[in-house]
Protein backbone atom coordinates (compact mmCIF):
# COMPACT_ATOMS: atom_id res chain seq x y z
CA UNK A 1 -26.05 -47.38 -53.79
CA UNK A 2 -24.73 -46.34 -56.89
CA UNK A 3 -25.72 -48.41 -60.71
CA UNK A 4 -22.16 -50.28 -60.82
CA UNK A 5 -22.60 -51.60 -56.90
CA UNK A 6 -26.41 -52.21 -58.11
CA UNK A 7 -25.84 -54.65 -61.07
CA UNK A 8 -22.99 -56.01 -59.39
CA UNK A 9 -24.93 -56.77 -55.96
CA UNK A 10 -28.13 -58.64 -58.72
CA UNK A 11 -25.26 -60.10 -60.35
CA UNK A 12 -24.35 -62.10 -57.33
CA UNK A 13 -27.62 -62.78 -56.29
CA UNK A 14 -28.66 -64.32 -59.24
CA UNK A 15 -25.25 -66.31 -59.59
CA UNK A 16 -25.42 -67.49 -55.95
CA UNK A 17 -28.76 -68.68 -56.75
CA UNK A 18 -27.63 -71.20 -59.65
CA UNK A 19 -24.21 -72.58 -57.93
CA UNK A 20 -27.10 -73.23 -54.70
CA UNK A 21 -29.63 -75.22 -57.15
CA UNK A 22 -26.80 -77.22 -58.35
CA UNK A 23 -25.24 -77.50 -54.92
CA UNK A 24 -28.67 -78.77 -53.49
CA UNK A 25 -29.44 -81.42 -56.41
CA UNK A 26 -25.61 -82.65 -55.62
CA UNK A 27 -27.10 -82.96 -51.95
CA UNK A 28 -29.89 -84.75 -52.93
CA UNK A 29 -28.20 -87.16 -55.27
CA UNK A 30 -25.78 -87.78 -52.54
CA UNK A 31 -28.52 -88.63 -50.18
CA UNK A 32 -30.49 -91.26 -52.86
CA UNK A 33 -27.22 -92.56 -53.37
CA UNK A 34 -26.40 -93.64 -49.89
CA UNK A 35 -29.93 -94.58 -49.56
CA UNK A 36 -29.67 -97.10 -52.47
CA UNK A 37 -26.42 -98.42 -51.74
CA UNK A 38 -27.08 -98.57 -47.90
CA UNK A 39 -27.47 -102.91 -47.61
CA UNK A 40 -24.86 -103.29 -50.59
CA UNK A 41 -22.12 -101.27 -47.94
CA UNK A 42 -23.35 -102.63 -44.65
CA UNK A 43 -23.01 -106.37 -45.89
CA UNK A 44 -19.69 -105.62 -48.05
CA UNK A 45 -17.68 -103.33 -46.03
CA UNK A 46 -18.58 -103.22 -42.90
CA UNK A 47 -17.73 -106.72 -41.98
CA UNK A 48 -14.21 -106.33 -42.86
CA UNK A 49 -11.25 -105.26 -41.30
CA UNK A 50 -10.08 -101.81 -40.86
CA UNK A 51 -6.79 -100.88 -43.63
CA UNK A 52 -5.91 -98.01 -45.36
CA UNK A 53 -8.37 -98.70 -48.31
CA UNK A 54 -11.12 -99.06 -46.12
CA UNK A 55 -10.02 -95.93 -44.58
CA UNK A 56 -9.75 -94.36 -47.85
CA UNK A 57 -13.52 -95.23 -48.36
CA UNK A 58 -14.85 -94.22 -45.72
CA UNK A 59 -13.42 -90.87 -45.91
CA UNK A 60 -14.53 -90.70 -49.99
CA UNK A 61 -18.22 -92.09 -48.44
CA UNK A 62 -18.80 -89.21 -45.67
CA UNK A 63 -16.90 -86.38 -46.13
CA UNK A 64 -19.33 -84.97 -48.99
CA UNK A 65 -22.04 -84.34 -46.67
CA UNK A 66 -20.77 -81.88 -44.42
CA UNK A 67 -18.67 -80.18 -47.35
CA UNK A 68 -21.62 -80.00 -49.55
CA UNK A 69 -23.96 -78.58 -46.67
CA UNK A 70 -21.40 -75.95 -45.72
CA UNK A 71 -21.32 -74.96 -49.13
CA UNK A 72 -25.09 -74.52 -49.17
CA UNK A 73 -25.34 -72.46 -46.19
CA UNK A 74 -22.41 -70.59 -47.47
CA UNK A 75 -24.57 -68.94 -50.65
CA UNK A 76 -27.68 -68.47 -48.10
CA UNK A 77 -25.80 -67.12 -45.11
CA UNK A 78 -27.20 -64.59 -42.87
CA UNK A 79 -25.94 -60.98 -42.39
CA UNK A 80 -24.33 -61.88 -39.38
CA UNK A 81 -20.80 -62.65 -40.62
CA UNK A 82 -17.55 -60.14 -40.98
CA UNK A 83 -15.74 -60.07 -44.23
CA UNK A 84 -12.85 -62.28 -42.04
CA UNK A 85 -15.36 -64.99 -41.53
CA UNK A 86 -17.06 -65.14 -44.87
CA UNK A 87 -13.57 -65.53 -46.24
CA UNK A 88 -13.38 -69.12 -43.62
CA UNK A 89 -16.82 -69.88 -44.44
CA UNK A 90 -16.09 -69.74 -48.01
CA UNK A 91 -12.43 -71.62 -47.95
CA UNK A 92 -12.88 -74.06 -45.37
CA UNK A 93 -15.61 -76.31 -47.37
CA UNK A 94 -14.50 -75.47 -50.64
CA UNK A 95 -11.02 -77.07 -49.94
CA UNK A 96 -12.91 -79.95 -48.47
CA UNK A 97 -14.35 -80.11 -52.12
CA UNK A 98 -11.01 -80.19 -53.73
CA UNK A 99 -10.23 -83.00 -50.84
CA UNK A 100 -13.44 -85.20 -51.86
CA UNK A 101 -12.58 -85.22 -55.51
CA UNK A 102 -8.43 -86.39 -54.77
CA UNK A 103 -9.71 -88.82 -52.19
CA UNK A 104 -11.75 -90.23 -54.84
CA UNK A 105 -9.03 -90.19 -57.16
CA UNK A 106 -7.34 -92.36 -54.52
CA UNK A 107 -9.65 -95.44 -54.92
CA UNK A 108 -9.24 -95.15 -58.48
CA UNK A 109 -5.59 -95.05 -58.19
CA UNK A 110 -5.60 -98.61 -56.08
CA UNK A 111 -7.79 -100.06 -58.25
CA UNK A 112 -5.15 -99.37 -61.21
CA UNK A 113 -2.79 -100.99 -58.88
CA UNK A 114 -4.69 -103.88 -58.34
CA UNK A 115 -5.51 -103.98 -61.97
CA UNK A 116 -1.65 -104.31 -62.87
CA UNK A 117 -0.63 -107.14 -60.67
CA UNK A 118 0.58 -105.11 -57.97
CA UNK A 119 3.91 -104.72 -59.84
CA UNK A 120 6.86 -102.72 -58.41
CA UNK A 121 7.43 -100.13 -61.30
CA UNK A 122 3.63 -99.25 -61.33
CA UNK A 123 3.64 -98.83 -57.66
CA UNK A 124 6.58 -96.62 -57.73
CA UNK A 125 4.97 -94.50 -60.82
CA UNK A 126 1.23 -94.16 -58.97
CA UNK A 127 2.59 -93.26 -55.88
CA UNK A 128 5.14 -90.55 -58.13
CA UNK A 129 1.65 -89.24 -60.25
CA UNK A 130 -0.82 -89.35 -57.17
CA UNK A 131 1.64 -86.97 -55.25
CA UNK A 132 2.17 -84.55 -58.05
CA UNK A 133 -1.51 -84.36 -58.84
CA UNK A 134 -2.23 -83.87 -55.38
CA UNK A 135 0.43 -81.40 -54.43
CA UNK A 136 -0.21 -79.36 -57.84
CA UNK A 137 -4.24 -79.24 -57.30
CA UNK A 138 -4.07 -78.51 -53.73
CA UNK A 139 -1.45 -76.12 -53.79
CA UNK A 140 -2.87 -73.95 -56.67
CA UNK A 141 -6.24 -74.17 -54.75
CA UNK A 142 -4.48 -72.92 -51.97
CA UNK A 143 -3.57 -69.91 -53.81
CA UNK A 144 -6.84 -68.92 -54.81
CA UNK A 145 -8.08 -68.81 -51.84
CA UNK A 146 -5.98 -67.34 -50.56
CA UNK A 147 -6.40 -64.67 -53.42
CA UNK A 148 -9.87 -64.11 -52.48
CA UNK A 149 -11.25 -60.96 -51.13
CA UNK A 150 -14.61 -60.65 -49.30
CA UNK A 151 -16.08 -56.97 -48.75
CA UNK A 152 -19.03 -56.10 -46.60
CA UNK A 153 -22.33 -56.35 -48.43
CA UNK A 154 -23.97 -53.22 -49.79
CA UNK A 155 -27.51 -55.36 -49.24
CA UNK A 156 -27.27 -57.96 -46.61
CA UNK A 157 -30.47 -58.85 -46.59
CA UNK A 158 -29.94 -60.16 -49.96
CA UNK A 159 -26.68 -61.48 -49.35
CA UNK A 160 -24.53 -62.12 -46.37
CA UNK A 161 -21.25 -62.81 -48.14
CA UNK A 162 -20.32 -60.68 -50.75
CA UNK A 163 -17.10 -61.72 -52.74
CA UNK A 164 -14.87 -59.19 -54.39
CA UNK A 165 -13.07 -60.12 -57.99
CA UNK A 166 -8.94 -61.72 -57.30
CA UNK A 167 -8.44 -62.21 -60.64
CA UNK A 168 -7.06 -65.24 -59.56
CA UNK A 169 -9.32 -67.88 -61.79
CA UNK A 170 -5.66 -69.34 -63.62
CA UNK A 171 -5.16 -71.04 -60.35
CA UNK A 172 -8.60 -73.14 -60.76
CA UNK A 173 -8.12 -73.60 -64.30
CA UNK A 174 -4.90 -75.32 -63.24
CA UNK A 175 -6.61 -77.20 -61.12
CA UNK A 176 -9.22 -78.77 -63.39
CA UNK A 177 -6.30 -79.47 -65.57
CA UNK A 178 -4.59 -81.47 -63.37
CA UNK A 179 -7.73 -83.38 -62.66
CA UNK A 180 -8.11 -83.72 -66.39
CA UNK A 181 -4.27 -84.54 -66.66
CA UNK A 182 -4.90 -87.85 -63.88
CA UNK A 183 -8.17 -88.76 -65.28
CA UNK A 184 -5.97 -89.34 -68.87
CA UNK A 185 -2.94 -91.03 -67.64
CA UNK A 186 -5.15 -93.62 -65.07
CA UNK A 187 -7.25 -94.18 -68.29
CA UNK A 188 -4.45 -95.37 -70.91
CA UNK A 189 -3.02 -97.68 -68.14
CA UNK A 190 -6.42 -98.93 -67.50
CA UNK A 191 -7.06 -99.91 -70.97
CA UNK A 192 -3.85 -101.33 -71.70
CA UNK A 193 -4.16 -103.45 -68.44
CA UNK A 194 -7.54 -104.07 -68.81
CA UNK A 195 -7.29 -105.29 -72.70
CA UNK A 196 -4.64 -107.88 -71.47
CA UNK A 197 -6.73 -109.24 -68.42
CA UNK A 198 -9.92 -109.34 -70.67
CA UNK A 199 -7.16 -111.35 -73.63
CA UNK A 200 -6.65 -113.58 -70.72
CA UNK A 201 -9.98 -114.13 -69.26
CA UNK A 202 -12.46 -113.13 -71.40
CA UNK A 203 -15.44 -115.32 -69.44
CA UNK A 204 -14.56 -113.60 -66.46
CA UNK A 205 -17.49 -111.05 -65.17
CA UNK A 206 -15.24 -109.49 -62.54
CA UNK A 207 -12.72 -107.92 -65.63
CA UNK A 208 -16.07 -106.98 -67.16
CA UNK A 209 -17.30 -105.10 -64.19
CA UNK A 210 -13.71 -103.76 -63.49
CA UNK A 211 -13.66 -102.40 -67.32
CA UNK A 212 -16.95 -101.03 -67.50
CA UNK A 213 -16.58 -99.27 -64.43
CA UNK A 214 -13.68 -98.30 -65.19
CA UNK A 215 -14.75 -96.75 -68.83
CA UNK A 216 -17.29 -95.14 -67.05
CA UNK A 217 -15.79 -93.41 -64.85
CA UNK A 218 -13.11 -92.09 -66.52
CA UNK A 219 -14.96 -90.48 -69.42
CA UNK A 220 -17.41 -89.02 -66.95
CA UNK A 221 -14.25 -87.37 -64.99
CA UNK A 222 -12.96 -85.95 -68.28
CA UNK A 223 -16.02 -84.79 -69.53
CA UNK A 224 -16.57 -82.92 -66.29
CA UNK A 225 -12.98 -81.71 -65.99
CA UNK A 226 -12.58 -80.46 -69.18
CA UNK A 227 -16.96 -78.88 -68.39
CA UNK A 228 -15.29 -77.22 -65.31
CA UNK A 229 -11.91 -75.87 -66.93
CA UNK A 230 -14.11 -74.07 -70.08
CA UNK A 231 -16.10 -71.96 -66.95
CA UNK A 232 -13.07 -71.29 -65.01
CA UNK A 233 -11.63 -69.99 -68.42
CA UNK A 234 -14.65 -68.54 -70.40
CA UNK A 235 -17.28 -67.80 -67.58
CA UNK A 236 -17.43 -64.87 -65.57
CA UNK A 237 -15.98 -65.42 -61.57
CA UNK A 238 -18.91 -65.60 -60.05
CA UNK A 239 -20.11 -69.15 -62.54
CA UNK A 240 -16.51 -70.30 -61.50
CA UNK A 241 -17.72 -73.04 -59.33
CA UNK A 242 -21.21 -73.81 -60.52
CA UNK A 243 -20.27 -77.56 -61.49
CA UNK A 244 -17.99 -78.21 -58.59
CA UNK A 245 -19.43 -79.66 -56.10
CA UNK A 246 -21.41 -81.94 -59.04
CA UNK A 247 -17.98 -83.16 -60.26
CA UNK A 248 -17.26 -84.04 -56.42
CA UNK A 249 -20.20 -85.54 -55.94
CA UNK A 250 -19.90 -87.35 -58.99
CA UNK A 251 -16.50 -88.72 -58.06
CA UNK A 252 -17.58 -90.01 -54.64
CA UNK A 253 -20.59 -91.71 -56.47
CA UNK A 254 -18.34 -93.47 -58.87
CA UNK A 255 -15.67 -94.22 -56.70
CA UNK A 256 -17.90 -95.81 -54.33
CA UNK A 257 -19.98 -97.50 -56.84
CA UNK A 258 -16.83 -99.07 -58.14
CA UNK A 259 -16.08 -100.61 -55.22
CA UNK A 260 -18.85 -101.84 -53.92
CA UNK A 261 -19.71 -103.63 -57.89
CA UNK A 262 -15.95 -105.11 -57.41
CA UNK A 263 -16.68 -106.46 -54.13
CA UNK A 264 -20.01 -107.65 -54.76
CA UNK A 265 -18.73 -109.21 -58.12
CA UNK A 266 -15.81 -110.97 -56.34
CA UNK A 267 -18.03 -112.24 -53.76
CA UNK A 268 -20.32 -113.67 -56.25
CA UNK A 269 -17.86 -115.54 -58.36
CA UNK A 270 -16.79 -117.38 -55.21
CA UNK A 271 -20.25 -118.39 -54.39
CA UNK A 272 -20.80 -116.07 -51.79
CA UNK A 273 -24.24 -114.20 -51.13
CA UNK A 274 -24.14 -110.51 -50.63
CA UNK A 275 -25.64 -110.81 -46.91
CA UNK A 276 -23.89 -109.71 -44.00
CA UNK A 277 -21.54 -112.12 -42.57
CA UNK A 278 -20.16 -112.96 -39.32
CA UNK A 279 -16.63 -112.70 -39.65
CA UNK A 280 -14.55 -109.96 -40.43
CA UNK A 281 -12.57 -109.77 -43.58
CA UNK A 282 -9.53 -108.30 -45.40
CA UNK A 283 -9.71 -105.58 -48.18
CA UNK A 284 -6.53 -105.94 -49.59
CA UNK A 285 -7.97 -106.45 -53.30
CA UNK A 286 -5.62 -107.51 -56.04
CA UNK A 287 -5.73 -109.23 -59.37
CA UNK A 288 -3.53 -111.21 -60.17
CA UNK A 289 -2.48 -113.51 -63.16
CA UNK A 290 -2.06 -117.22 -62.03
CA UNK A 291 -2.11 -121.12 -64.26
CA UNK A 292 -4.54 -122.92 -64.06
CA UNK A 293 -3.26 -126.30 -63.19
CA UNK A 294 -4.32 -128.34 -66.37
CA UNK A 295 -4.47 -126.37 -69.90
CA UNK A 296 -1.88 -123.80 -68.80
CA UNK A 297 -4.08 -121.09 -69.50
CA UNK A 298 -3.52 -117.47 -67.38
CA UNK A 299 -6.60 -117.08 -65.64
CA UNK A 300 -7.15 -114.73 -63.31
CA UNK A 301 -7.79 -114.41 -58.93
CA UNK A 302 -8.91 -111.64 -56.89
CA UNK A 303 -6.62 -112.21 -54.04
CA UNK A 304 -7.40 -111.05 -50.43
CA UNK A 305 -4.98 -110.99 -47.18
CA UNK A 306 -5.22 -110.65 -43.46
CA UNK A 307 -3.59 -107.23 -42.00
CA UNK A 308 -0.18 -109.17 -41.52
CA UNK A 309 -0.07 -109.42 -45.85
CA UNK A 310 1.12 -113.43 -45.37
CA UNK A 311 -1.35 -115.23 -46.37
CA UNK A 312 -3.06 -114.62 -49.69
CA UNK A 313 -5.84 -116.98 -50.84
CA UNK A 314 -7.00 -116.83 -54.90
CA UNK A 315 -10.86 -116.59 -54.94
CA UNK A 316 -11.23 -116.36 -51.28
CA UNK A 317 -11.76 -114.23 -48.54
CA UNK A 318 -9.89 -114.79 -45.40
CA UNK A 319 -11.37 -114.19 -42.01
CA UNK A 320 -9.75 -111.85 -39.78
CA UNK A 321 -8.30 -113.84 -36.33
């Protein structure tokens, strides 16, 4: 083995060895996470009725764990793998990654349309800006994988996988950007729709919880986009992905937390405890500006509907029939 295959070979070691210590903490994290917000899921989501956001959660809840533990045994695999199957057992999980973070960035998208009213033009516009930042990330994600090259390992008892240079690292850098580009457009509408629910309601706790979330979560995402586009751009390849899977994770945390505080908020403004119940209810959340009957003022409802969409009830949940 010659010196440039040598330092090369450590190289890799020593890098697979970080992205793995980052990948496991993400693991871990994801683990006390679902540990701690175990009863607040079961008694808030599982009662209710099966719809496309419920869908949506589900998928954002468990798709990290097999992703993220692919991705683990992907830096300690064995030398048992051809350069054909390292190239799958690299791809596969890592575009599950990419997948995690956009299904994420789904929740956050229908909370912004629950945040505006449910208006037509914002519909129209989400749905437009969802689809381009999916189509853009996945597509340039695509190509980088595509792009890499896996050669057989000069060691493989010190690594199974060994991953040639593409010179291909523009493609993730576009991709971070994107996420970065979302993360700043679903934050301005936030704030201005969140200012003018919070003009209209200041006493209200749910468009405090919806705005500090909100805040929250957005300048986390940016801060870890912008984290992840200065190593695709200044790091060498093999760093390329060290904060990935913690900006996933992240996102499903968030995401997930977000929910379950808006639900649990909701719930407790009615009057309703946090237990499990024996009906089964809607997730069609919305919030939307209403008079209240006296003064006039614009107040506001979180609004919930059966699976038909014809009933909607302000500050109640309705039970499935």
């Amino acid at each position: 083995m010659d010196d440039y295959v040598y330092q090369r070979l450590v190289a890799q070691v020593v890098s697979s060895r970080y992205t793995n210590y980052c990948n496991v903490a993400s693991l871990t994290v994801l683990i006390l996470e679902y540990m701690q917000t175990f009863d607040l899921e079961r008694s808030l989501i599982w009662p209710i009725k099966w719809n496309h956001v419920k869908l949506i959660y589900v998928i954002n809840r468990y798709l990290p764990f097999p992703v993220v533990v692919a991705l683990v045994y992907y830096n300690v695999a064995p030398p048992i793998f051809s350069e054909r199957a390292c190239k799958y057992l690299f791809s596969v999980p890592s575009m599950g990654i990419a997948v995690c973070i956009l299904i994420a960035d789904a929740l956050l998208y229908i909370r912004l349309y629950a945040l505006s009213g449910r208006t037509r033009p914002v519909k129209f516009f989400l749905l437009a800006n969802v689809t381009l930042v999916v189509v853009v990330a996945l597509t340039f994600f695509a190509l980088y994988l595509a792009a890499g090259r896996f050669i057989q390992s000069p060691a493989p008892e010190l690594a199974g996988c060994f991953g040639a240079t593409s010179g291909a690292g523009k493609y993730v850098m576009i991709c971070y950007a994107t996420l970065l580009y979302s993360a700043i457009v679903t934050m301005g509408l936030s704030i201005w729709y969140g200012l003018k629910m919070y003009w209209s309601s200041r006493e209200s706790h749910l468009i405090k919880v919806l705005y500090r979330d909100g805040a929250f979560y957005f300048i986390t995402i940016a801060v870890m986009s912008i984290a992840n586009g200065i190593f695709s751009i200044g790091a060498p390849a093999r760093y390329r992905f060290l904060l990935a899977v913690p900006q996933a994770v992240m996102h499903n945390i968030l995401a997930t937390r977000m929910i379950l505080h808006l639900r649990e908020t909701a719930r407790s403004e009615m009057g309703f405890s946090s237990d499990v119940v024996n009906h089964s209810y809607g997730f069609h959340a919305t919030i939307s500006r209403r008079k209240s009957g006296d003064n006039g003022r614009s107040t506001l409802g979180l609004d919930t509907c059966d699976d038909s969409g014809e009933r909607t009830i302000s500050w109640h949940d309705t039970p499935s029939r």
